[in-house]
Protein backbone atom coordinates (compact mmCIF):
# COMPACT_ATOMS: atom_id res chain seq x y z
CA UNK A 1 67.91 -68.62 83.76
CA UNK A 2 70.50 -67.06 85.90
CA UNK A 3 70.22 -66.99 89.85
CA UNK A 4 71.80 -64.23 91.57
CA UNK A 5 72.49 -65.94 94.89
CA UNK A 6 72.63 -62.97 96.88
CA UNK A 7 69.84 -60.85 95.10
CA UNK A 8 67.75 -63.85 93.84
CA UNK A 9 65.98 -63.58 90.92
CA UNK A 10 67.05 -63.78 87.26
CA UNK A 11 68.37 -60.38 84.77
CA UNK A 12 66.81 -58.49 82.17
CA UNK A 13 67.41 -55.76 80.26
CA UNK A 14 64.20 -53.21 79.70
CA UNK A 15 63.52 -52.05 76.19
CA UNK A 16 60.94 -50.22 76.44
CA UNK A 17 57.63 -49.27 78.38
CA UNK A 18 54.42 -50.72 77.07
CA UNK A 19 50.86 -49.19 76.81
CA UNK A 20 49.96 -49.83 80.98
CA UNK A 21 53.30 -48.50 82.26
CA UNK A 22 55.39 -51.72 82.88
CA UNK A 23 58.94 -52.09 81.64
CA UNK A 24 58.90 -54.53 78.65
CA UNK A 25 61.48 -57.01 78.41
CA UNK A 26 62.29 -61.05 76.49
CA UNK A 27 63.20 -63.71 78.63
CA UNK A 28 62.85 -67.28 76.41
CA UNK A 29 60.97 -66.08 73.48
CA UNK A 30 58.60 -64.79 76.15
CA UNK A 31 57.50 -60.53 76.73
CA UNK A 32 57.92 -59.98 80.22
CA UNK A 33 56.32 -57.39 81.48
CA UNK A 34 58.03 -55.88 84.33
CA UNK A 35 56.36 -52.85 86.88
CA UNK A 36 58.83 -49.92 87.86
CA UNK A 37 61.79 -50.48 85.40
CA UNK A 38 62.30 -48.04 82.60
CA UNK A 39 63.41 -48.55 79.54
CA UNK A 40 67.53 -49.16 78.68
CA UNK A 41 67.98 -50.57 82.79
CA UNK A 42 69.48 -53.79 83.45
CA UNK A 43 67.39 -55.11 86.58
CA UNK A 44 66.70 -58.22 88.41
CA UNK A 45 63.08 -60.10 88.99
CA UNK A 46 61.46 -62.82 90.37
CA UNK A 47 58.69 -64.34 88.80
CA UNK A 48 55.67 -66.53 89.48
CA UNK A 49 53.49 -67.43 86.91
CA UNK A 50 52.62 -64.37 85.31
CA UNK A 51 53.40 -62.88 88.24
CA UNK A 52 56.30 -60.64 88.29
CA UNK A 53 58.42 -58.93 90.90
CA UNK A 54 61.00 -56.12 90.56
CA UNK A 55 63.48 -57.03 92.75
CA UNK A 56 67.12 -55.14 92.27
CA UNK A 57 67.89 -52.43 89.78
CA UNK A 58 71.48 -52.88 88.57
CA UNK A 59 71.85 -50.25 86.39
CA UNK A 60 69.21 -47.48 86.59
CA UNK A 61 67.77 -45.18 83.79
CA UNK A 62 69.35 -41.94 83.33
CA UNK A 63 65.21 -40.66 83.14
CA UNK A 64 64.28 -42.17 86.83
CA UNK A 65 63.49 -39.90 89.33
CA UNK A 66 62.39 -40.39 92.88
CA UNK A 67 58.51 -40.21 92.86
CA UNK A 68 56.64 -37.28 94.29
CA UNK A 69 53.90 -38.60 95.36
CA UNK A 70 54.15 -40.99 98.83
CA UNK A 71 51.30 -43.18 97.32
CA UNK A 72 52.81 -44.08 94.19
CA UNK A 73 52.94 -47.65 93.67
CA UNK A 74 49.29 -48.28 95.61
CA UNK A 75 47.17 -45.58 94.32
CA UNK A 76 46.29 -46.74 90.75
CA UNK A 77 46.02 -42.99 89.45
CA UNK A 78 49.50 -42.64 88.33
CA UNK A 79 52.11 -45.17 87.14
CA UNK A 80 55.37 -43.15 85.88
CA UNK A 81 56.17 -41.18 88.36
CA UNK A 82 59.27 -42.70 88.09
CA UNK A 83 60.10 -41.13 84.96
CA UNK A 84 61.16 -37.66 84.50
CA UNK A 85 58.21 -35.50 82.88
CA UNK A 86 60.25 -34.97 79.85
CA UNK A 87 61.00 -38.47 79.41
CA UNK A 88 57.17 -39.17 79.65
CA UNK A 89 56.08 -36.57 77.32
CA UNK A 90 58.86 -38.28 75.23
CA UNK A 91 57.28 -41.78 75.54
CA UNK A 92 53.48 -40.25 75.08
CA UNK A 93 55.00 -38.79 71.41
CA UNK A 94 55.94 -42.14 70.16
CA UNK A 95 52.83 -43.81 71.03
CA UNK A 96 51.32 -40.98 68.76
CA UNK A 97 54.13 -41.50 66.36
CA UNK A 98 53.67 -45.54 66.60
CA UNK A 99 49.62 -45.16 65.98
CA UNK A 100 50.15 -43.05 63.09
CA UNK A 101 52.43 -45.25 61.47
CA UNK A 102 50.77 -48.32 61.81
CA UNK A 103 47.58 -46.40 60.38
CA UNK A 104 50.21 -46.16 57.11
CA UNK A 105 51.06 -42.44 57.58
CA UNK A 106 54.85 -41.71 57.45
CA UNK A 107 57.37 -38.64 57.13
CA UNK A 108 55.34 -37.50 59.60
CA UNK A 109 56.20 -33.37 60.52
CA UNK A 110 57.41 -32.33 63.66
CA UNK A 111 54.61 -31.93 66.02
CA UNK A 112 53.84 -29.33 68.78
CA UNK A 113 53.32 -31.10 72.33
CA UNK A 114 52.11 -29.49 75.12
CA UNK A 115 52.61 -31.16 79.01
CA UNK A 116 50.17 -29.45 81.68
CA UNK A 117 51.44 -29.21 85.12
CA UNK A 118 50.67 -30.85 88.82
CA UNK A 119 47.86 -29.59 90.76
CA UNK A 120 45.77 -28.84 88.04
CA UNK A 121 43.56 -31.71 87.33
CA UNK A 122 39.45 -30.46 87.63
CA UNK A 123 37.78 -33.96 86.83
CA UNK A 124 38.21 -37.10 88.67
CA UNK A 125 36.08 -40.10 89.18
CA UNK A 126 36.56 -41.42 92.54
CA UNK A 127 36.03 -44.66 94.28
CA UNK A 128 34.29 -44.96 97.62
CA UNK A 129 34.09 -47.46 100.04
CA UNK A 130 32.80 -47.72 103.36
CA UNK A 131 35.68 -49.53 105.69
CA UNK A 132 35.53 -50.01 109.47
CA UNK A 133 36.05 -46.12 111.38
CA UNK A 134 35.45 -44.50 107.96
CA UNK A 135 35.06 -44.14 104.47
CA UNK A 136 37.89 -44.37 102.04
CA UNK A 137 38.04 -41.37 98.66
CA UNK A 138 40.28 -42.50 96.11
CA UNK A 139 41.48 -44.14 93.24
CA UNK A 140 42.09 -48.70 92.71
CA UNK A 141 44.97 -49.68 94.05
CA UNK A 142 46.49 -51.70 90.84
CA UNK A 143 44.38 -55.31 90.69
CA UNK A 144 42.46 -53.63 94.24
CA UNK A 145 40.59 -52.06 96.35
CA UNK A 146 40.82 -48.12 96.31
CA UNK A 147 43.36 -46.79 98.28
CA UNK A 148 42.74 -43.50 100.36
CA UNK A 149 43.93 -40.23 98.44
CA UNK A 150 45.81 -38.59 101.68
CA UNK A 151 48.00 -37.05 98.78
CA UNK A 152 47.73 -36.13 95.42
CA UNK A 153 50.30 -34.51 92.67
CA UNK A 154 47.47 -34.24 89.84
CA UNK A 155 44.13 -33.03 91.53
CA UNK A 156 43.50 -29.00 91.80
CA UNK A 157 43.62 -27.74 95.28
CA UNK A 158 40.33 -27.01 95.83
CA UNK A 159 39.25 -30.09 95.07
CA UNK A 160 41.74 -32.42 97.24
CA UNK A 161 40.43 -29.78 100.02
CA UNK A 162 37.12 -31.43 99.82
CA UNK A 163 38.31 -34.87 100.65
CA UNK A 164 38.47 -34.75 104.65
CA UNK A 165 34.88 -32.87 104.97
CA UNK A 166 33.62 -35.84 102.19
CA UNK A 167 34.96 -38.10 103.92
CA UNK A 168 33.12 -37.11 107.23
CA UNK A 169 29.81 -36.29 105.68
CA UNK A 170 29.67 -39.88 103.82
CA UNK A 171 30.36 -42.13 106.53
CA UNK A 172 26.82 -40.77 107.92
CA UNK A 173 24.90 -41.45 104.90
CA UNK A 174 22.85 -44.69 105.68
CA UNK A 175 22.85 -45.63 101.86
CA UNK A 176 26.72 -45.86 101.82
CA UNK A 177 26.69 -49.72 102.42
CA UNK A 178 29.26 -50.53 100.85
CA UNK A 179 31.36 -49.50 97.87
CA UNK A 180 30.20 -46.75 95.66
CA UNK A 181 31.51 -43.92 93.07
CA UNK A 182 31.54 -39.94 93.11
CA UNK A 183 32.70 -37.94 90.23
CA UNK A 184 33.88 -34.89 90.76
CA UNK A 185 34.20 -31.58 88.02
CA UNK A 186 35.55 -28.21 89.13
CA UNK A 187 33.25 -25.63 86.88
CA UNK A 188 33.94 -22.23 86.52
CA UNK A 189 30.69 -22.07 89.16
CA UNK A 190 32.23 -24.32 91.53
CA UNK A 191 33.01 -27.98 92.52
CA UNK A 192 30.06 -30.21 90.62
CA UNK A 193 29.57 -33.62 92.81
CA UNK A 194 27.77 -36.49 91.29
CA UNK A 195 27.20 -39.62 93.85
CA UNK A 196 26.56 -43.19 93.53
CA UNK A 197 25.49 -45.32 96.30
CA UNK A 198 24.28 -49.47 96.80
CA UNK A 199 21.09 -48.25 97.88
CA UNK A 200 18.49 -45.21 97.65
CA UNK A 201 19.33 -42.03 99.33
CA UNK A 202 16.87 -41.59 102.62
CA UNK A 203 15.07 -38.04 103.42
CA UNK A 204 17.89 -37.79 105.94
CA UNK A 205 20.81 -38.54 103.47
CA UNK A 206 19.35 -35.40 101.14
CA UNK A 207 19.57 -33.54 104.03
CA UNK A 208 22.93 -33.86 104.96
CA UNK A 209 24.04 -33.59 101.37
CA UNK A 210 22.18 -30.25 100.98
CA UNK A 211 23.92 -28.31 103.96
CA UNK A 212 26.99 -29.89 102.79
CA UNK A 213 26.70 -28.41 99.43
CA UNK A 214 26.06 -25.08 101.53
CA UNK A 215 28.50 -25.23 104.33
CA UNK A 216 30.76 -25.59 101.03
CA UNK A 217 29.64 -23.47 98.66
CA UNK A 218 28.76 -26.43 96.37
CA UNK A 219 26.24 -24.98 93.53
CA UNK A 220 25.04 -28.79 92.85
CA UNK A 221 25.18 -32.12 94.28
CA UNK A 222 23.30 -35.00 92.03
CA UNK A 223 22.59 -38.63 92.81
CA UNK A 224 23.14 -41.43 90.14
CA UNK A 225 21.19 -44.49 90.33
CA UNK A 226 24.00 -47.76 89.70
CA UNK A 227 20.97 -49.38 88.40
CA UNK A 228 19.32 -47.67 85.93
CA UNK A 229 22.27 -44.99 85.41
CA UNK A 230 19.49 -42.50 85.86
CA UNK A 231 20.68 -39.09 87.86
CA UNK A 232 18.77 -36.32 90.32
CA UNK A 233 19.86 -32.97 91.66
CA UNK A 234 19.74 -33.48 95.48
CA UNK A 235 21.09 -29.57 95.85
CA UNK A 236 20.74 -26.92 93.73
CA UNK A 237 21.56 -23.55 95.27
CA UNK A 238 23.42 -21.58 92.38
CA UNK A 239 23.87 -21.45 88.33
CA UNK A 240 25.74 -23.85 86.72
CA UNK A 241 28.22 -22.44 84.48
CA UNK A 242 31.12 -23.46 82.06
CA UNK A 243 32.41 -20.97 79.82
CA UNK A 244 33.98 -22.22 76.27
CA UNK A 245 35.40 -19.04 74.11
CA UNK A 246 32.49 -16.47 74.33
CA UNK A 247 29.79 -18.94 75.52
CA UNK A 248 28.82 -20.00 79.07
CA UNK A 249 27.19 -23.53 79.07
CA UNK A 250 25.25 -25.28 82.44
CA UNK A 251 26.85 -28.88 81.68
CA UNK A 252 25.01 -31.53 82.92
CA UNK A 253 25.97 -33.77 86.04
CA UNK A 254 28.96 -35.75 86.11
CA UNK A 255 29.40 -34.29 82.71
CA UNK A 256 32.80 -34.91 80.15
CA UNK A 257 35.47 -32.22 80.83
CA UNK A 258 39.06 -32.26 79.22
CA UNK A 259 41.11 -33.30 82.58
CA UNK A 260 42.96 -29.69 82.90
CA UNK A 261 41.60 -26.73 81.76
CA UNK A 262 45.63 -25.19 80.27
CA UNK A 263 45.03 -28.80 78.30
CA UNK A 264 41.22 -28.00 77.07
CA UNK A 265 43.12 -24.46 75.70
CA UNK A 266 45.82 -26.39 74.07
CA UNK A 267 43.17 -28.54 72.21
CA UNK A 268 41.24 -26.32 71.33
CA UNK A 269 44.10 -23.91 69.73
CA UNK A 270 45.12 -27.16 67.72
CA UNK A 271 41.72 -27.82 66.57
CA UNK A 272 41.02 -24.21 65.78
CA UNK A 273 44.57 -23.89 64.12
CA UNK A 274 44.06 -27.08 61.76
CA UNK A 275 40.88 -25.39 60.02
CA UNK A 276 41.94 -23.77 56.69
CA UNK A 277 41.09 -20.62 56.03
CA UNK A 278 37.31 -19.93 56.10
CA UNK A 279 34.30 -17.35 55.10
CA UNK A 280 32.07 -16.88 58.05
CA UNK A 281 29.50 -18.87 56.53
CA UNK A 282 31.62 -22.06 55.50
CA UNK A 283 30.40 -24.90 57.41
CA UNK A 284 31.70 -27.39 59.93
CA UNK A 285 31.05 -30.67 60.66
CA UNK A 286 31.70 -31.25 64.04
CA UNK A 287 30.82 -35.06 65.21
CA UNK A 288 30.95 -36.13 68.69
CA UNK A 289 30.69 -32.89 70.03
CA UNK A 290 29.68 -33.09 73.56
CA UNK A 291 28.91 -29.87 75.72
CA UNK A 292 30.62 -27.73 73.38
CA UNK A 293 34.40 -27.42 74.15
CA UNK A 294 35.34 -27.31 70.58
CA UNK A 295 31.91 -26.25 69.58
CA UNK A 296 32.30 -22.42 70.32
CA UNK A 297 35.82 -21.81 69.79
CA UNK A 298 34.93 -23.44 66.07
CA UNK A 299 31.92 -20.97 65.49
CA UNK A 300 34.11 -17.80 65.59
CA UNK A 301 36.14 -19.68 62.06
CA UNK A 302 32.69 -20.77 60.55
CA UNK A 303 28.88 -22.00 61.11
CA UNK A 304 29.42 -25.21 63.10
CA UNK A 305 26.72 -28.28 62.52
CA UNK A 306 27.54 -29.98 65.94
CA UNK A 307 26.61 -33.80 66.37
CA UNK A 308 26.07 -35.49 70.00
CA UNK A 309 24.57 -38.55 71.08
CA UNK A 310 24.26 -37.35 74.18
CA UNK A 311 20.41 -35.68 75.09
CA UNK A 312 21.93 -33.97 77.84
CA UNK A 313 25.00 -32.81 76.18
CA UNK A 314 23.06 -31.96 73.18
CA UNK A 315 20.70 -29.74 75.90
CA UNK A 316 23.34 -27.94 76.60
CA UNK A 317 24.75 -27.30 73.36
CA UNK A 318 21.13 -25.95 72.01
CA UNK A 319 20.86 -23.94 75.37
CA UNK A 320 23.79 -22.14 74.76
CA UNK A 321 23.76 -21.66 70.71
CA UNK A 322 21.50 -19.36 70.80
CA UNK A 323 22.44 -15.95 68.83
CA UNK A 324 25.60 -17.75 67.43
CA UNK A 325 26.84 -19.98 64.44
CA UNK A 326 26.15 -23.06 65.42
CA UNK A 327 23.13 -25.48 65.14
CA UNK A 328 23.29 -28.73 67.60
CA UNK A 329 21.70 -32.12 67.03
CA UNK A 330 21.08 -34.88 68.56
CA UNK A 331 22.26 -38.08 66.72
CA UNK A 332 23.96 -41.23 67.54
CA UNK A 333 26.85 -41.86 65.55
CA UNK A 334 27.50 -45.15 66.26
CA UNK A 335 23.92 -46.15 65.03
CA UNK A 336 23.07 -43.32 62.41
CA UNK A 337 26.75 -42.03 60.75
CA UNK A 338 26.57 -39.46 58.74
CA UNK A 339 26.81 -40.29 54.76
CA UNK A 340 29.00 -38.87 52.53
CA UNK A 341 25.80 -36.89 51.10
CA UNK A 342 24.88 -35.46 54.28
CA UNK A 343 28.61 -33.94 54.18
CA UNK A 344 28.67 -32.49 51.19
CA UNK A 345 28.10 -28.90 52.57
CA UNK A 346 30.97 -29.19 55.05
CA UNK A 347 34.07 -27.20 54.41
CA UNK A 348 36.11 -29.28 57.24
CA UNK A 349 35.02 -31.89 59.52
CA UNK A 350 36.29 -32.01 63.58
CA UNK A 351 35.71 -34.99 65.43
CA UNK A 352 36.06 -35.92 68.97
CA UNK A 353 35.18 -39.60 69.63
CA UNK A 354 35.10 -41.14 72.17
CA UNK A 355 37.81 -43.53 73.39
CA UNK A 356 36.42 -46.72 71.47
CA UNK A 357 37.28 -44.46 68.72
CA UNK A 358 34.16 -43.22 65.61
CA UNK A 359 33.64 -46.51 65.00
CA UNK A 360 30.48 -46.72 62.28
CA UNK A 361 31.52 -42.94 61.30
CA UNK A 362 34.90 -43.65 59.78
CA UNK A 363 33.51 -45.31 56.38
CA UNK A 364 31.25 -42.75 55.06
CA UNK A 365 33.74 -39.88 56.36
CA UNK A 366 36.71 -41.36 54.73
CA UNK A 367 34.06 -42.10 51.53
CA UNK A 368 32.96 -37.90 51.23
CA UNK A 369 34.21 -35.00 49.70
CA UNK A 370 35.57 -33.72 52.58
CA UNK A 371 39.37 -32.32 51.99
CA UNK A 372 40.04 -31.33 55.53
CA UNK A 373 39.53 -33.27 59.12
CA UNK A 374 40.72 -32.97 62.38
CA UNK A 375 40.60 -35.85 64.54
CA UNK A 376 41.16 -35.38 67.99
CA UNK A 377 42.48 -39.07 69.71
CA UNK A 378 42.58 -40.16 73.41
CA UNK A 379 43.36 -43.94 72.55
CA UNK A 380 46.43 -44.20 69.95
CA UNK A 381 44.98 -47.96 69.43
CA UNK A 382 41.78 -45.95 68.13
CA UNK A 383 43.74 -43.81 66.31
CA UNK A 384 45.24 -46.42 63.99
CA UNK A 385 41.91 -48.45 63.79
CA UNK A 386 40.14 -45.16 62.70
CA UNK A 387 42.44 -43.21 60.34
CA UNK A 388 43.19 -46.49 58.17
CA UNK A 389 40.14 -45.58 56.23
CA UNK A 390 41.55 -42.26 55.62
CA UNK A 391 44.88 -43.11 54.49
CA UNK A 392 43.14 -45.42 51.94
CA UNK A 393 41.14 -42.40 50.73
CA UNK A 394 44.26 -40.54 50.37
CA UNK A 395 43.97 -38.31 53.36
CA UNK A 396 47.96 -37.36 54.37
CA UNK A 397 48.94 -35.47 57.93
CA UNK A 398 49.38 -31.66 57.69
CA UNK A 399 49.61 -31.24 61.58
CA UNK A 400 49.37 -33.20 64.63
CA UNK A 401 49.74 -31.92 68.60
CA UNK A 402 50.36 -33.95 71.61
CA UNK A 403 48.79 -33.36 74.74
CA UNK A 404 50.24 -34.98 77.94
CA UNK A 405 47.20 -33.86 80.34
CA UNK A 406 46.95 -36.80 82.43
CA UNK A 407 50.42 -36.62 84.32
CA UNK A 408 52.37 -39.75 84.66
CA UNK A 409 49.51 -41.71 83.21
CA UNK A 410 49.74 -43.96 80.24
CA UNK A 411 47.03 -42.12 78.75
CA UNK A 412 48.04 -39.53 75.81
CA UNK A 413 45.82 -36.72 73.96
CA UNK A 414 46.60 -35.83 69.91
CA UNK A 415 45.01 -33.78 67.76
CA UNK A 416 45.76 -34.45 64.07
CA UNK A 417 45.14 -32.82 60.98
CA UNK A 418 44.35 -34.40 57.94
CA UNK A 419 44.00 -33.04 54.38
CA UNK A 420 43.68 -33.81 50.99
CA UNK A 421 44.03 -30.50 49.51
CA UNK A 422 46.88 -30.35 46.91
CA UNK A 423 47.30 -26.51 47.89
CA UNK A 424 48.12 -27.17 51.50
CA UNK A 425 50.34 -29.94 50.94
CA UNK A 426 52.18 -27.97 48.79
CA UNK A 427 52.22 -25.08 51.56
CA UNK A 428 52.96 -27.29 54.06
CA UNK A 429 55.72 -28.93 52.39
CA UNK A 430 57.01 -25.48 51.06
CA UNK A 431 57.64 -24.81 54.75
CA UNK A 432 58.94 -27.89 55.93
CA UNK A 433 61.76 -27.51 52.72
CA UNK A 434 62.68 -23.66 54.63
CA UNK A 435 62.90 -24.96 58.40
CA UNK A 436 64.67 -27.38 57.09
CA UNK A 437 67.16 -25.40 55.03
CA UNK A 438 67.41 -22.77 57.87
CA UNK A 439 68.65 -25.55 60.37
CA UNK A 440 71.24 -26.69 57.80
CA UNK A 441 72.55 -23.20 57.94
């Protein structure tokens, strides 16, 4: 180990960034993971343990920037603002590109990628904490408590507007003891606010919640029990409404949005796009379906069968099916897959899991006589754990998309298309030859 006497601290050089954002690096045989340094700098740490400290960069990254945000290194919400947004949407494609390899997939084509832009996020899930003088909205500090969110560079405007009113009207709620949670969507209704608090809302608590929601033009404000998970509507003063392609839905509280809405449009034109040509009454599988995101945009290909787990989400999927192509069920996945027989209909299969990835579903999908499925991923480590099955059943990419909607997060968004159909390999790779012929030109 080498001692810089005047810096202190030993060198490293970065090679890469790993999956929570830290700069990885060997020292002894040993990874060392290092927070702020960027992949290709030669920088200078101490360490303590485990414990390590960024203390001099000697030769910087050609990719760092200066952060935007004045909270960046406390708030836990973003950790690569550092990096240029290229750069990251750079790093998020390899981790796609990694996942799918190790799955067994290679020669992988070029994929689209789409990055959304600041100020647009319309889901959060917030911490909140009573502290002496106040309350504190925000997100963990790294290892923390929650640090206030005084600034953000992600979070739409209209919701970071309801932070200092929040903020006011929760320090007077009496069952604010201590720490609790508030998720937050922004529907095309309105902000939807979803509350959890140590103990039971008093009469006086609804109260002040319901003129809130009115002062603020808040069409709902619900209550979530940390107990038993169970959630009321404390204030209900308009419609609920979410509108996917030509359907509006009434999602449920504290339901699952896509984090932007440009991003939602992106994976949805990727899902849409990786369905082969269909008669209306072809069917889809659709598994993991939710409140209907993909649902809807699906039906206007083909008749969607759409799968949730969810009884609310599948509520609002039968609510709003009504005089269209699709028929919703409830069914959990995990414990009741569907079987290769009960597939044997479907023309295509989407599926959306969630981030511990299908689990259960994989086998039987992977075992039908399904040609074509579109797997959208939020967790590459998912990703490879899931679509091993369907390289062993000779499943080969056509497409794949990634979506960076979670800016300067570690967290990526793919959609990829698999197929076993000899005809659109063939097309596929028919194309592929031309582009590639063209650029040699």
């Amino acid at each position: 180990m080498s001692i810089n006497p005047e810096t202190g601290g030993f060198p490293l050089r970065i090679e890469g960034i790993g999956s929570s954002g830290d700069g990885i690096a060997h020292h002894d045989d040993q990874t060392v993971f290092v927070p702020g340094a960027l992949p290709g700098e030669d920088v200078r740490v101490r360490m303590s343990g485990r414990d390590v400290e960024l203390i001099h960069i000697e030769k910087p990254s050609p990719d760092r920037v200066a952060p935007p945000c004045s909270l960046f290194g406390k708030c836990g919400g973003c950790s690569l603002q550092h990096l240029s947004l290229p750069a990251v949407l750079d790093w998020k494609t390899s981790r796609v590109v990694h996942a799918l390899n190790d799955a067994g997939f290679e020669d992988l084509p070029d994929p689209l990628r789409f990055q959304t832009v600041p100020y647009t996020r319309r889901r959060m899930d917030f911490a909140v904490q009573r502290v002496p003088g106040g309350v504190v909205i925000g997100l963990h500090q790294r290892n923390g408590d929650p640090v206030d969110m005084t600034e953000c560079h992600v979070l739409h405007p209209d919701l970071f507007a309801l932070l200092t009113p929040l903020r006011e009207v929760l320090s007077s709620l009496g069952s604010l003891t201590g720490r609790g949670s508030m998720i937050v969507n922004l529907l095309d209704s309105g902000p939807d606010l979803t509350f959890s608090t140590p103990a039971q809302l008093t009469s006086v608590d609804r109260t002040k919640l319901a003129a809130f929601a009115k002062a603020h033009g808040i069409p709902r404000i619900s209550w979530q029990d940390p107990k038993s998970g169970g959630i009321e509507t404390v204030a209900h003063s308009a419609a609920i409404r979410l509108r996917f392609a030509d359907a509006d839905t009434a999602p449920p509280p504290a339901a699952f949005l896509q984090a932007t809405k440009d991003a939602e449009q992106a994976i949805s034109a990727a899902v849409v796009g990786g369905i082969p040509p269909l008669n209306r009454k072809d069917i889809i599988v659709e598994l993991f379906a939710g409140c209907g995101t993909l649902t809807f945009p699906l039906a206007e290909k083909g008749r969607v069968l759409a799968y949730e787990g969810n009884e609310t989400a599948t509520a609002t999927l039968k609510a709003a099916s009504g005089g269209r192509r699709v028929d919703a069920y409830g069914r959990d996945l995990g414990r009741q897959p569907l079987l290769p027989q009960d597939l044997k209909t479907a023309r295509a299969v989407v599926l959306d899991p969630p981030y511990i990835g299908a689990g259960p579903q994989m086998v039987p999908l992977a075992r039908s006589a399904v040609k074509d499925i579109v797997y959208v991923s939020c967790n590459p480590g998912a990703l490879v754990k899931d679509t091993r099955a369907l390289k062993a059943a000779g499943y080969s990419v056509l497409s794949w998309t990634v979506v960076d909607q979670f800016l300067w997060s570690t967290e990526v968004e793919a959609v990829v298309v698999f197929t076993r159909d000899a005809k659109r390999l063939k097309r596929e790779s028919s194309r592929r030859s031309r582009i590639d012929l063209s650029h040699s030109d």
